[in-house]
N, C-alpha and C. Protein backbone atom coordinates (compact mmCIF):
# COMPACT_ATOMS: atom_id res chain seq x y z
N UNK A 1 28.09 13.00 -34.97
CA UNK A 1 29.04 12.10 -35.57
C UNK A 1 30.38 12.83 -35.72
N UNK A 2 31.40 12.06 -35.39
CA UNK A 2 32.63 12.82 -35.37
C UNK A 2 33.48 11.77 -36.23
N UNK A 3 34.26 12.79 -37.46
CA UNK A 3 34.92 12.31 -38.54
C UNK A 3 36.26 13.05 -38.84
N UNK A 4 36.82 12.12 -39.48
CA UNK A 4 37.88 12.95 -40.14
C UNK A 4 37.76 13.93 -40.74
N UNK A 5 37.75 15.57 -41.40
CA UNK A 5 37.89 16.53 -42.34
C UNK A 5 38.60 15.97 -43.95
N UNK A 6 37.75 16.06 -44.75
CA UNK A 6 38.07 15.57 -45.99
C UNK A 6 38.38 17.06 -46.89
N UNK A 7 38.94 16.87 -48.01
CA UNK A 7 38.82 17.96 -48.63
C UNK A 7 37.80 18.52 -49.40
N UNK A 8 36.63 17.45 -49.69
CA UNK A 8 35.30 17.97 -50.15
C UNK A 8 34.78 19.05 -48.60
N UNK A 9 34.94 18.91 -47.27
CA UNK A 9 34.56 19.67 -46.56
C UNK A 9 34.25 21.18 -46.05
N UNK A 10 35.97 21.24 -47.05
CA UNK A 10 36.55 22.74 -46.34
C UNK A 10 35.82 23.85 -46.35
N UNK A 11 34.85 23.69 -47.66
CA UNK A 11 33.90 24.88 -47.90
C UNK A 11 33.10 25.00 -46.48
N UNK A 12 32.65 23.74 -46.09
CA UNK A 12 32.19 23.83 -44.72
C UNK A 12 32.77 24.19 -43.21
N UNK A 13 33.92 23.82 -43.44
CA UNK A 13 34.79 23.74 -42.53
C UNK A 13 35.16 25.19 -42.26
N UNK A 14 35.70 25.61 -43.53
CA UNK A 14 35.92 27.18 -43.58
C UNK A 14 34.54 28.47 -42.59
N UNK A 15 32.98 27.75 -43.14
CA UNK A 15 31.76 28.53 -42.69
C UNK A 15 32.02 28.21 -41.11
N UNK A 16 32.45 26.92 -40.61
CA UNK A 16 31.93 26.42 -39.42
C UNK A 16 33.47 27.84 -38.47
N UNK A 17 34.33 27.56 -39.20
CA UNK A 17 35.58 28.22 -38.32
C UNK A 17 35.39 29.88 -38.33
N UNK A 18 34.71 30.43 -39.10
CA UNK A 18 34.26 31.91 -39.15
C UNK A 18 32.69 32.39 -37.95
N UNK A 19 32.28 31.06 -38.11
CA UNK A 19 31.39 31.21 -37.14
C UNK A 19 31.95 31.07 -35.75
N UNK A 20 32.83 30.42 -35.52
CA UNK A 20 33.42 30.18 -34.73
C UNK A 20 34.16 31.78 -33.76
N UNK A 21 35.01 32.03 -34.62
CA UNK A 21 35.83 33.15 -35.03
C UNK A 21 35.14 34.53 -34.34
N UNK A 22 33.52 34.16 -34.89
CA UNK A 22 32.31 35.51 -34.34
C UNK A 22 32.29 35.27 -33.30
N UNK A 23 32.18 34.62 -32.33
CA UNK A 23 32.09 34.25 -31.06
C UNK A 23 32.70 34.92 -30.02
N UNK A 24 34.38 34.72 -30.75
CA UNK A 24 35.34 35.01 -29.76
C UNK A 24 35.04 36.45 -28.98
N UNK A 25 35.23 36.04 -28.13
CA UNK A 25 34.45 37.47 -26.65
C UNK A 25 33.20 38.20 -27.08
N UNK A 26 32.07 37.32 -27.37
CA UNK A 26 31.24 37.46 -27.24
C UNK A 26 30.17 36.89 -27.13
N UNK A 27 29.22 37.28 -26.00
CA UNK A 27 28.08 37.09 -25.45
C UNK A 27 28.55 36.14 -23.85
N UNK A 28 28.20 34.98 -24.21
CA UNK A 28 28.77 34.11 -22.70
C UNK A 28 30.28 33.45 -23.07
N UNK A 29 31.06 34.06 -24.19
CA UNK A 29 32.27 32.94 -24.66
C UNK A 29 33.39 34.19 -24.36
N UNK A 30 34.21 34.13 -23.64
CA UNK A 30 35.17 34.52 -23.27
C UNK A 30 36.33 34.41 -24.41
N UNK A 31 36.75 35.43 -24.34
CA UNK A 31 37.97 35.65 -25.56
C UNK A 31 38.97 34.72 -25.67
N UNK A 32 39.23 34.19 -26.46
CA UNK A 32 39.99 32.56 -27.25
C UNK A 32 40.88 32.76 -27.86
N UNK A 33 40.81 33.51 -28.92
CA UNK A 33 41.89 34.17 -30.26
C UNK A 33 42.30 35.42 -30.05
N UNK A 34 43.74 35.11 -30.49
CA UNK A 34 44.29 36.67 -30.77
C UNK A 34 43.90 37.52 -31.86
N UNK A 35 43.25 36.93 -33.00
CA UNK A 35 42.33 37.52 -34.11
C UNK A 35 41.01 38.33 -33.63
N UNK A 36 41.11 39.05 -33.84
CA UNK A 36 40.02 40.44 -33.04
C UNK A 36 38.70 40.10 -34.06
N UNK A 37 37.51 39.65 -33.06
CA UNK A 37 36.32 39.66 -33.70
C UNK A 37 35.86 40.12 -34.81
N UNK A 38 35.64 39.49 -35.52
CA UNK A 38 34.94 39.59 -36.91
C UNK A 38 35.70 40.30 -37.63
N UNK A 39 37.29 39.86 -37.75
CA UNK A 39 38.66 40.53 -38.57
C UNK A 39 38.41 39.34 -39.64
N UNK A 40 38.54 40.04 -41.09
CA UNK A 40 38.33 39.11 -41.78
C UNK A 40 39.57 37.88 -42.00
N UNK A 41 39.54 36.48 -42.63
CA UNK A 41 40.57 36.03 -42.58
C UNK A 41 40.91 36.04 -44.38
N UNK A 42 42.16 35.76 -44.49
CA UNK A 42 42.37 35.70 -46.14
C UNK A 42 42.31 34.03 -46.19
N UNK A 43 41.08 34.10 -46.79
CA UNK A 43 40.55 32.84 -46.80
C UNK A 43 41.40 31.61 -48.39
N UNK A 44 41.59 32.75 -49.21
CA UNK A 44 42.32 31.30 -49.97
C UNK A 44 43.95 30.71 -49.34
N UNK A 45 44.74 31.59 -48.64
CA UNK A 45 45.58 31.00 -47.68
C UNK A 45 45.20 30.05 -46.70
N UNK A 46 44.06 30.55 -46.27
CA UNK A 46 43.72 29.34 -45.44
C UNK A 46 43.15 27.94 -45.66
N UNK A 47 42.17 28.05 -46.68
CA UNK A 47 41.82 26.82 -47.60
C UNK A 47 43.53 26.17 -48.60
N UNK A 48 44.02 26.87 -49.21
CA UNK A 48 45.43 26.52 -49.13
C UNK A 48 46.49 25.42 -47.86
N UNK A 49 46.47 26.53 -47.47
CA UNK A 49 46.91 25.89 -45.78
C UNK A 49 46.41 24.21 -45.50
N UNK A 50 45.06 24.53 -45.10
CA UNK A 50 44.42 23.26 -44.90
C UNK A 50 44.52 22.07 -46.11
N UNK A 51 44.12 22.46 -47.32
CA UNK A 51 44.39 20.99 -48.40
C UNK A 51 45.81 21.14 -48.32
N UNK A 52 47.03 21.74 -48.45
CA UNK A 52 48.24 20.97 -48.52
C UNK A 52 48.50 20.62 -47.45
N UNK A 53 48.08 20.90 -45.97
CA UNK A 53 48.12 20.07 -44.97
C UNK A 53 47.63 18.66 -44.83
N UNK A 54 46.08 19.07 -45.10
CA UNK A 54 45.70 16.92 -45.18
C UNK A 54 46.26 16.13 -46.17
N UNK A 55 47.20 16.62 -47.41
CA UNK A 55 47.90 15.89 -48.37
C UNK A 55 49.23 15.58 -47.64
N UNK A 56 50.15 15.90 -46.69
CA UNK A 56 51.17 15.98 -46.10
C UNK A 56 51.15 15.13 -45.36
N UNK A 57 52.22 13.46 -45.22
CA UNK A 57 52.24 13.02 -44.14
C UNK A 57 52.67 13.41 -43.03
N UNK A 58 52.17 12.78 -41.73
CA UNK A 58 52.50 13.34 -40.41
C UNK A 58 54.17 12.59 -40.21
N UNK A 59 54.92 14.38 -39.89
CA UNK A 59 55.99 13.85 -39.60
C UNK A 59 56.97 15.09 -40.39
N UNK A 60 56.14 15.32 -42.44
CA UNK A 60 56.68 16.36 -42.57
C UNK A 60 56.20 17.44 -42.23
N UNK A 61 56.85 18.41 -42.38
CA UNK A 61 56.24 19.89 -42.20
C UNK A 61 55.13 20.57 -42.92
N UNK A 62 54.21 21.19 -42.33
CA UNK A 62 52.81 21.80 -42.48
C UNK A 62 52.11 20.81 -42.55
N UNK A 63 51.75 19.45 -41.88
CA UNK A 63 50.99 18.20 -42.05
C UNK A 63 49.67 19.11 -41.19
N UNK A 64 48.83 19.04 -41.62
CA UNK A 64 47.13 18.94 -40.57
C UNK A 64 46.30 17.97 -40.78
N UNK A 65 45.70 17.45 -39.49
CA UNK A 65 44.42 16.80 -39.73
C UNK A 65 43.72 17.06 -38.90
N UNK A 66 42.45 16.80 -39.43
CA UNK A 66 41.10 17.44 -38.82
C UNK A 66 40.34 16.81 -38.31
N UNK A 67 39.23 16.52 -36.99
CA UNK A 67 37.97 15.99 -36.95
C UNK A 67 37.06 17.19 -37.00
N UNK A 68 35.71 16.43 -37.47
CA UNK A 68 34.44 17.64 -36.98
C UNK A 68 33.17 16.77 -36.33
N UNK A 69 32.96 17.20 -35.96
CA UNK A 69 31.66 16.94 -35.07
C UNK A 69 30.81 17.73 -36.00
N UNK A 70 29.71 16.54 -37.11
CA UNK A 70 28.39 17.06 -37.72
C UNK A 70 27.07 17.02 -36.97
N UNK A 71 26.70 18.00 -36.59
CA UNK A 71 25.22 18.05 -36.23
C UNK A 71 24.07 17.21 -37.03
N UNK A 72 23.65 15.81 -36.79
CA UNK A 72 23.05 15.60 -37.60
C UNK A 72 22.17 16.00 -38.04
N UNK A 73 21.16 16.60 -37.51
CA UNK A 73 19.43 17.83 -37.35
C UNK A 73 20.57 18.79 -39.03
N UNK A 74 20.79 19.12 -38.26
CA UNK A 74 21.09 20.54 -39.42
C UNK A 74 22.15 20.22 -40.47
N UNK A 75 22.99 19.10 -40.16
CA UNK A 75 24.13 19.22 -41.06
C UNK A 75 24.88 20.31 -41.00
N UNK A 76 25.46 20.50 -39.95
CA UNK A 76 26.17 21.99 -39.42
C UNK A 76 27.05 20.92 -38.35
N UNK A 77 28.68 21.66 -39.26
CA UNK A 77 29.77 21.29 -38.14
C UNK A 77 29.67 22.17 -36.62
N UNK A 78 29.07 21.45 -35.57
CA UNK A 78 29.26 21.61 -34.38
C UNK A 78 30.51 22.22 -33.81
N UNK A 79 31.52 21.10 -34.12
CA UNK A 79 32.85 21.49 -33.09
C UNK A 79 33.87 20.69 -34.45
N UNK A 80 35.22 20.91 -33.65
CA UNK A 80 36.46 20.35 -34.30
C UNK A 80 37.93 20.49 -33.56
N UNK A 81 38.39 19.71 -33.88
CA UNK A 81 39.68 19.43 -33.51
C UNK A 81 40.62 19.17 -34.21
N UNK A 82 41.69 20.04 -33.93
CA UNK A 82 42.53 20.01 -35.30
C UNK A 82 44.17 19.77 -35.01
N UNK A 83 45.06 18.92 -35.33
CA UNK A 83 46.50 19.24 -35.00
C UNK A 83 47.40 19.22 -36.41
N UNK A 84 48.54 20.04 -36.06
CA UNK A 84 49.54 20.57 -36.62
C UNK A 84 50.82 20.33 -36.47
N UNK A 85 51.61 20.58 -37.75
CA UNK A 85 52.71 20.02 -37.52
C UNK A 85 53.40 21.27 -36.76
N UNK A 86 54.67 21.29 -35.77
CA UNK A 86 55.33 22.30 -35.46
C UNK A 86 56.18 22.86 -36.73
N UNK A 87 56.27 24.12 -36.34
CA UNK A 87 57.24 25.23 -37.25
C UNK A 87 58.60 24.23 -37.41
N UNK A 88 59.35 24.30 -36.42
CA UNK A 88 60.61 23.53 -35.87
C UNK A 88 60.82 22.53 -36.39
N UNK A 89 61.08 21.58 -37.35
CA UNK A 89 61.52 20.13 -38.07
C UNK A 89 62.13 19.59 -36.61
N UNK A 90 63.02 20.11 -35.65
CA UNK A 90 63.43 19.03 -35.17
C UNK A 90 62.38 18.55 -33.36
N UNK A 91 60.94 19.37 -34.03
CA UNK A 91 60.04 19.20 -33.01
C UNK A 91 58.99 18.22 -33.69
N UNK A 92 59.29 17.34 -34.37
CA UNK A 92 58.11 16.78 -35.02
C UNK A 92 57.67 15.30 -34.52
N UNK A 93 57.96 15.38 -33.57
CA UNK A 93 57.73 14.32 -32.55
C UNK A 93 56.33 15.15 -31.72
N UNK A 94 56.14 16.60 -32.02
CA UNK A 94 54.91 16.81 -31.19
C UNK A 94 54.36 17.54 -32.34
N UNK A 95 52.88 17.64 -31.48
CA UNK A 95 52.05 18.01 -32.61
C UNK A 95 51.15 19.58 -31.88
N UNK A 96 50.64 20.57 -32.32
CA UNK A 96 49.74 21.54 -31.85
C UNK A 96 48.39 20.59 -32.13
N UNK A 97 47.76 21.07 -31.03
CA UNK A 97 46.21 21.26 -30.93
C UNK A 97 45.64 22.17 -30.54
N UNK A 98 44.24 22.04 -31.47
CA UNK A 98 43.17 23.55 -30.83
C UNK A 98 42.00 22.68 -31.27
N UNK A 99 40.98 22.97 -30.56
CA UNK A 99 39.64 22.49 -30.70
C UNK A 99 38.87 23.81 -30.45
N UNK A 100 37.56 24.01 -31.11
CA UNK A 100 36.70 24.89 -31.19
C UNK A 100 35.00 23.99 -31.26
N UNK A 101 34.08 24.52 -30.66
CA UNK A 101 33.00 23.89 -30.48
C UNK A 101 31.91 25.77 -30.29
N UNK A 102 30.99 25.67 -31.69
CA UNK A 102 30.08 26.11 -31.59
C UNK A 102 29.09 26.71 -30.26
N UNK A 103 29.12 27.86 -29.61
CA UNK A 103 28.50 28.02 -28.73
C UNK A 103 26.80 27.30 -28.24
N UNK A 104 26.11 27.00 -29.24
CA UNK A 104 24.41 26.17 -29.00
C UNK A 104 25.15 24.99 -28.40
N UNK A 105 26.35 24.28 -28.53
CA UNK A 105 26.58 22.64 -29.07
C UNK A 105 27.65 22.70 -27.64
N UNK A 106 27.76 23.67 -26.82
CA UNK A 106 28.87 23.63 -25.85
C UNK A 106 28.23 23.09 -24.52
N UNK A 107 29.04 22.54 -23.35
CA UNK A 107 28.41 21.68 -21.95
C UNK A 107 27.83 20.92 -22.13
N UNK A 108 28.15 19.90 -23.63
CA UNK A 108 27.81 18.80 -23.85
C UNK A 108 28.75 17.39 -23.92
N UNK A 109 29.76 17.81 -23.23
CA UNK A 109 30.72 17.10 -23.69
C UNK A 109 31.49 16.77 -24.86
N UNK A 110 31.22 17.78 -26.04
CA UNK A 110 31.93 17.28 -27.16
C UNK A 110 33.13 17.87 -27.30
N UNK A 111 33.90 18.89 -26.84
CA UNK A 111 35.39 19.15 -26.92
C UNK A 111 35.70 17.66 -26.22
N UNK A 112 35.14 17.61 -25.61
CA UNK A 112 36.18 16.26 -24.85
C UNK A 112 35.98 14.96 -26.08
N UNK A 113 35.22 15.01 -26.46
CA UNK A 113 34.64 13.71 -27.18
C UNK A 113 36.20 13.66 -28.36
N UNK A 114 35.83 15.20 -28.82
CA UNK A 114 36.52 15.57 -30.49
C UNK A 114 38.18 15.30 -29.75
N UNK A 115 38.35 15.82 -28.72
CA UNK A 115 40.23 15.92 -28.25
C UNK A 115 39.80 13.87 -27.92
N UNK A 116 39.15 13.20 -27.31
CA UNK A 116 39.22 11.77 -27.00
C UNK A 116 40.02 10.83 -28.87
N UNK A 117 38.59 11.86 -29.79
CA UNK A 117 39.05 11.05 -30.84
C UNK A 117 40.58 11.89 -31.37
N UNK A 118 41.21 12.54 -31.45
CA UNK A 118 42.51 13.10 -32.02
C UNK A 118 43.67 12.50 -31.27
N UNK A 119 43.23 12.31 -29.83
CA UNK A 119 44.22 11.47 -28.70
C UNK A 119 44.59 10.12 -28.93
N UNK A 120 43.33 9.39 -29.45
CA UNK A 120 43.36 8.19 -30.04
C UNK A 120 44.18 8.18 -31.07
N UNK A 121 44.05 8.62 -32.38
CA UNK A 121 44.52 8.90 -33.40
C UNK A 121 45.98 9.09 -33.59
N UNK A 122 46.29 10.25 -32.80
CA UNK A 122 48.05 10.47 -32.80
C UNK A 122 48.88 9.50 -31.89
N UNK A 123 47.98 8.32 -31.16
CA UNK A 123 48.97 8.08 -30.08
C UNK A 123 49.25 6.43 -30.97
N UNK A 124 47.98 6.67 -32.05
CA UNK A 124 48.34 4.97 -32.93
C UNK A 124 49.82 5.67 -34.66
N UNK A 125 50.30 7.17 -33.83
CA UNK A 125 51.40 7.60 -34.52
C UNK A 125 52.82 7.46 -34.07
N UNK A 126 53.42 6.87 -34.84
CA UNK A 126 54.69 6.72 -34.24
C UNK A 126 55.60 7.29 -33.68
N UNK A 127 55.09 8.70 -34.92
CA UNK A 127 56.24 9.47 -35.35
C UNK A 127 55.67 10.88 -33.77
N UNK A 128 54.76 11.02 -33.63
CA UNK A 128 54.31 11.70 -32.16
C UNK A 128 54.30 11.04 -31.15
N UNK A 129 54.93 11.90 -30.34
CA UNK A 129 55.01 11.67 -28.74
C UNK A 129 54.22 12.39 -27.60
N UNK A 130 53.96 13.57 -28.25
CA UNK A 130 53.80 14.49 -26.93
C UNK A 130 52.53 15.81 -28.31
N UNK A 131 51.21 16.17 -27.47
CA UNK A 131 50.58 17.10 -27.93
C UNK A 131 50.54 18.10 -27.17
N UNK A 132 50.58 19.39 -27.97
CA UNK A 132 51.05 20.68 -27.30
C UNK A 132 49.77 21.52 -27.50
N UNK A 133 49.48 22.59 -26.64
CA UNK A 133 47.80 23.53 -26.47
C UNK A 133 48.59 24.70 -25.86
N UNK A 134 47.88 25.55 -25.98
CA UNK A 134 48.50 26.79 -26.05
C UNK A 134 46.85 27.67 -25.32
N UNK A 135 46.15 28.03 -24.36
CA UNK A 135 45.34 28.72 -23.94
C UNK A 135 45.41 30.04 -23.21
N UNK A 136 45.03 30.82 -23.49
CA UNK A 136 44.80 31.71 -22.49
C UNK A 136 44.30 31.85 -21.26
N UNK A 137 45.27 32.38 -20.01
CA UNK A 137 45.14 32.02 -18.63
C UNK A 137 43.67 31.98 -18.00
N UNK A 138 42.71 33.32 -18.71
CA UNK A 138 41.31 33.84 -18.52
C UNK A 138 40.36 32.59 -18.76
N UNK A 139 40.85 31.78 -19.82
CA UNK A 139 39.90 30.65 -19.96
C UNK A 139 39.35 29.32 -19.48
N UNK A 140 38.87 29.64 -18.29
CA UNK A 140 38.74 28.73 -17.43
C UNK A 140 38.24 27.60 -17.66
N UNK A 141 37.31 27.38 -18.83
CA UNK A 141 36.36 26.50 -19.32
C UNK A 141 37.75 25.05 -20.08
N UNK A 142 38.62 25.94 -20.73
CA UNK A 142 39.44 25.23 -21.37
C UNK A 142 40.56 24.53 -20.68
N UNK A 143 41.03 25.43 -19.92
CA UNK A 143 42.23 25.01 -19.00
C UNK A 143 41.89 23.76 -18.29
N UNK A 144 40.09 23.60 -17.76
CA UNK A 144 39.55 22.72 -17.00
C UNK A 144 40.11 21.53 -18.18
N UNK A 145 39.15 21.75 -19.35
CA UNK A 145 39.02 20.61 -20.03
C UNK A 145 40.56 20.13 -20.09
N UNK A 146 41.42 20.58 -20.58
CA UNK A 146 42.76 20.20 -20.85
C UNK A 146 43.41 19.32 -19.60
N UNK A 147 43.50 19.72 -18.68
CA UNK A 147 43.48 18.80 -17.42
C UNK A 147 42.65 17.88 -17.59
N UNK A 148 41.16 18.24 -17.31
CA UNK A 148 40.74 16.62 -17.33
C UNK A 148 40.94 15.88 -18.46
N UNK A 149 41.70 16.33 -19.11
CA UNK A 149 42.18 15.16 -20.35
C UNK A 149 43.95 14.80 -19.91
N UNK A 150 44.22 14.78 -19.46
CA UNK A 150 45.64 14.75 -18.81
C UNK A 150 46.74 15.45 -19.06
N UNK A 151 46.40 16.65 -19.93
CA UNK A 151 47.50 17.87 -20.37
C UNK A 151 48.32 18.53 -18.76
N UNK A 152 49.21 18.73 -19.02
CA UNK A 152 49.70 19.08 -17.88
C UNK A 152 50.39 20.91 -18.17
N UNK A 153 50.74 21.49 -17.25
CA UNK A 153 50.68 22.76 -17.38
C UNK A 153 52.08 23.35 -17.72
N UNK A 154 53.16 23.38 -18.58
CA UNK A 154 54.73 23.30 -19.19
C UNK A 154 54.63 24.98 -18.77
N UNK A 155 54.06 25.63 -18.94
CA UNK A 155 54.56 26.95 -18.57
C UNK A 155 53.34 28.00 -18.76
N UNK A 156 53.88 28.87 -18.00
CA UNK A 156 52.74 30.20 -18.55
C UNK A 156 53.43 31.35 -18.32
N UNK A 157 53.23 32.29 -19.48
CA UNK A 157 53.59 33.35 -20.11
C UNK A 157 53.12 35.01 -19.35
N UNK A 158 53.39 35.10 -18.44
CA UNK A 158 52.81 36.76 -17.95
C UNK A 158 52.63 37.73 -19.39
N UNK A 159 51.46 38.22 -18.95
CA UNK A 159 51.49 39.19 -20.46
C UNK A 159 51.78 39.30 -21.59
N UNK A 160 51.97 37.86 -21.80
CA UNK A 160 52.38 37.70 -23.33
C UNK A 160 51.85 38.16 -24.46
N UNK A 161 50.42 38.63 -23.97
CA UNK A 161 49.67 39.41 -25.01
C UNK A 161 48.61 40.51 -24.66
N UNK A 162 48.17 41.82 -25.45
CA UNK A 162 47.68 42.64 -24.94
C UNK A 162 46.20 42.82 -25.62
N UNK A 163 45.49 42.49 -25.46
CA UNK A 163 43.99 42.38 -25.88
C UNK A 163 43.07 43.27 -25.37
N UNK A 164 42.60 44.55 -26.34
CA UNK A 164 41.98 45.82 -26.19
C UNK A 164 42.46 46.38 -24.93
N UNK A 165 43.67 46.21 -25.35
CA UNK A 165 44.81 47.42 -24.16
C UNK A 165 44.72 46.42 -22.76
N UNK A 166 44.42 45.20 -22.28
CA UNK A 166 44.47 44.25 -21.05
C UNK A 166 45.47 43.47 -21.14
N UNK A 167 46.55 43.39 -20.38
CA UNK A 167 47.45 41.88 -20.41
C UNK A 167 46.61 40.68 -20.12
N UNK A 168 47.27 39.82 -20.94
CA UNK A 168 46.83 38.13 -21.01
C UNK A 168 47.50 37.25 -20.87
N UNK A 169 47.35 36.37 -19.91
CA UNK A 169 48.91 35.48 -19.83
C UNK A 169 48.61 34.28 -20.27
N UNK A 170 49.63 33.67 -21.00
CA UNK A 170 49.45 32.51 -22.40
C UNK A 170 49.95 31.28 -21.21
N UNK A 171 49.08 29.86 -21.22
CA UNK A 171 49.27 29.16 -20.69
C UNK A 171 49.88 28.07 -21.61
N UNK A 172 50.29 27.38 -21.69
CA UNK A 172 51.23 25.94 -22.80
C UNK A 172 50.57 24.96 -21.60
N UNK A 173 50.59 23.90 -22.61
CA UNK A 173 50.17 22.89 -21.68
C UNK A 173 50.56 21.97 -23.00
N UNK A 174 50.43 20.38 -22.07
CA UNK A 174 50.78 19.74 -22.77
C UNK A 174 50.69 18.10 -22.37
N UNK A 175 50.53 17.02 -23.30
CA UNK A 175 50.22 16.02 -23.14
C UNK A 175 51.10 14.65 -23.73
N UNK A 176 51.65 14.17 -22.50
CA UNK A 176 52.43 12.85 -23.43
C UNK A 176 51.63 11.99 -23.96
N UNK A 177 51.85 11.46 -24.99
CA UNK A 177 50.48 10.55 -25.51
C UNK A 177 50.96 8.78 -24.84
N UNK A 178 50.15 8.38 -24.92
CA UNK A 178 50.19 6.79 -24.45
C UNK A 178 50.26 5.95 -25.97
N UNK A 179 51.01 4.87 -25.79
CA UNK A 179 51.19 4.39 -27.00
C UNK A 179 49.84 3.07 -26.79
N UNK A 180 49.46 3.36 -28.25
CA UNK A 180 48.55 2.12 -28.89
C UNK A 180 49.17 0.51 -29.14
N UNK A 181 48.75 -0.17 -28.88
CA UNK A 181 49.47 -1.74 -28.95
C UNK A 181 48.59 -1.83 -30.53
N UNK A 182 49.75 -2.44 -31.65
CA UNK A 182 49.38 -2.97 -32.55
C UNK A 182 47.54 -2.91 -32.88
C-alpha cells in the first residue's frame, strides 16, 4: 500500500531511511549516497526537517512530502518517495526527487509504482512544473528507471564527486510534468 507520510510516521520513516542508508554500496546495491555507510545521521535535524516540511505549503520554502510503500506481512516501510522544495525561491516551480526502496522489496516494480504516485500528485500542482533527480552516473538500475518514467538527461557532471578516493560523475535529470484536467 502506498500512502502519503504523516507525522505520526516519522519514527518509522526515520528506521525505514537508516536502513536504507546501510545498504548504500553494499552487498548487490551499488553506491547511491554521498553519506558514507553507516555514518550516523543527526537525527533530531532530520525529524525536524521532515515535520516542518509536511506543515509547509508547496510553493514555500523547505515544503516536503512523502509517500511510503507499507509492507503489509510485516508492517515495514518497503520503499518511498519523497520531493522537496528547491534551495532557490525563484526555482519553485520545480521540485527535487529521490526515491529509495529496501533491497528484499527491489525488481518489483515499486520505485516505479512510488515515482507513478508523486508524478500524479505534483502534476495536480499548480505551482510545479518540472521534477528534478540528481543520480549517480554508476547507477544503472536508476538512470534506467528515470527514463522509463520520462525524465530526460539536463546534464552530467564529470567527477563531481570522489567516493573512497574514485571519481563519480553526477547525472541531473529531469521531468516536465503533464498537467491534470480539473
Amino acid at each position: 500500500m502506498i500512502r502519503p507520510l504523516t507525522t505520526a510516521d516519522i519514527d518509522a520513516f526515520m528506521a525505514h531511511a537508516e536502513k536504507q542508508a546501510a545498504e548504500n554500496g553494499r552487498g548487490k546495491t551499488v553506491r547511491f549516497a554521498l553519506r558514507q555507510p553507516g555514518a550516523p545521521r543527526d537525527r533530531p535535524r532530520f525529524r525536524s526537517t521532515i515535520e516542518d516540511g509536511l506543515r509547509k505549503p508547496v510553493g514555500e520554502p523547505g515544503w516536503i512530502r512523502i509517500w511510503i510503500a507499507v509492507e503489509p506481512q510485516e508492517q515495514e516501510i518497503a520503499g518511498h518517495v519523497g520531493l522537496r522544495a528547491p534551495a532557490e525561491p525563484r526555482s519553485a516551480h520545480r521540485a527535487f526527487v529521490d526515491v529509495g526502496v529496501l533491497e528484499p522489496y527491489r525488481r518489483r516494480g515499486l520505485a516505479a509504482r512510488l515515482y507513478e504516485e508523486a508524478i500524479a500528485w505534483a502534476s495536480g500542482q499548480e505551482q510545479l512544473a518540472w521534477l528534478d533527480a540528481e543520480v549517480f552516473a554508476h547507477n544503472a538500475p536508476a538512470l534506467t528507471l528515470h527514463q522509463r518514467l520520462g525524465f530526460v538527461e539536463t546534464a552530467r557532471v564529470a567527477d563531481l564527486f570522489r567516493l573512497d578516493g574514485l571519481p563519480v560523475d553526477d547525472v541531473r535529470l529531469s521531468l516536465r510534468l503533464p498537467r491534470r484536467s480539473g
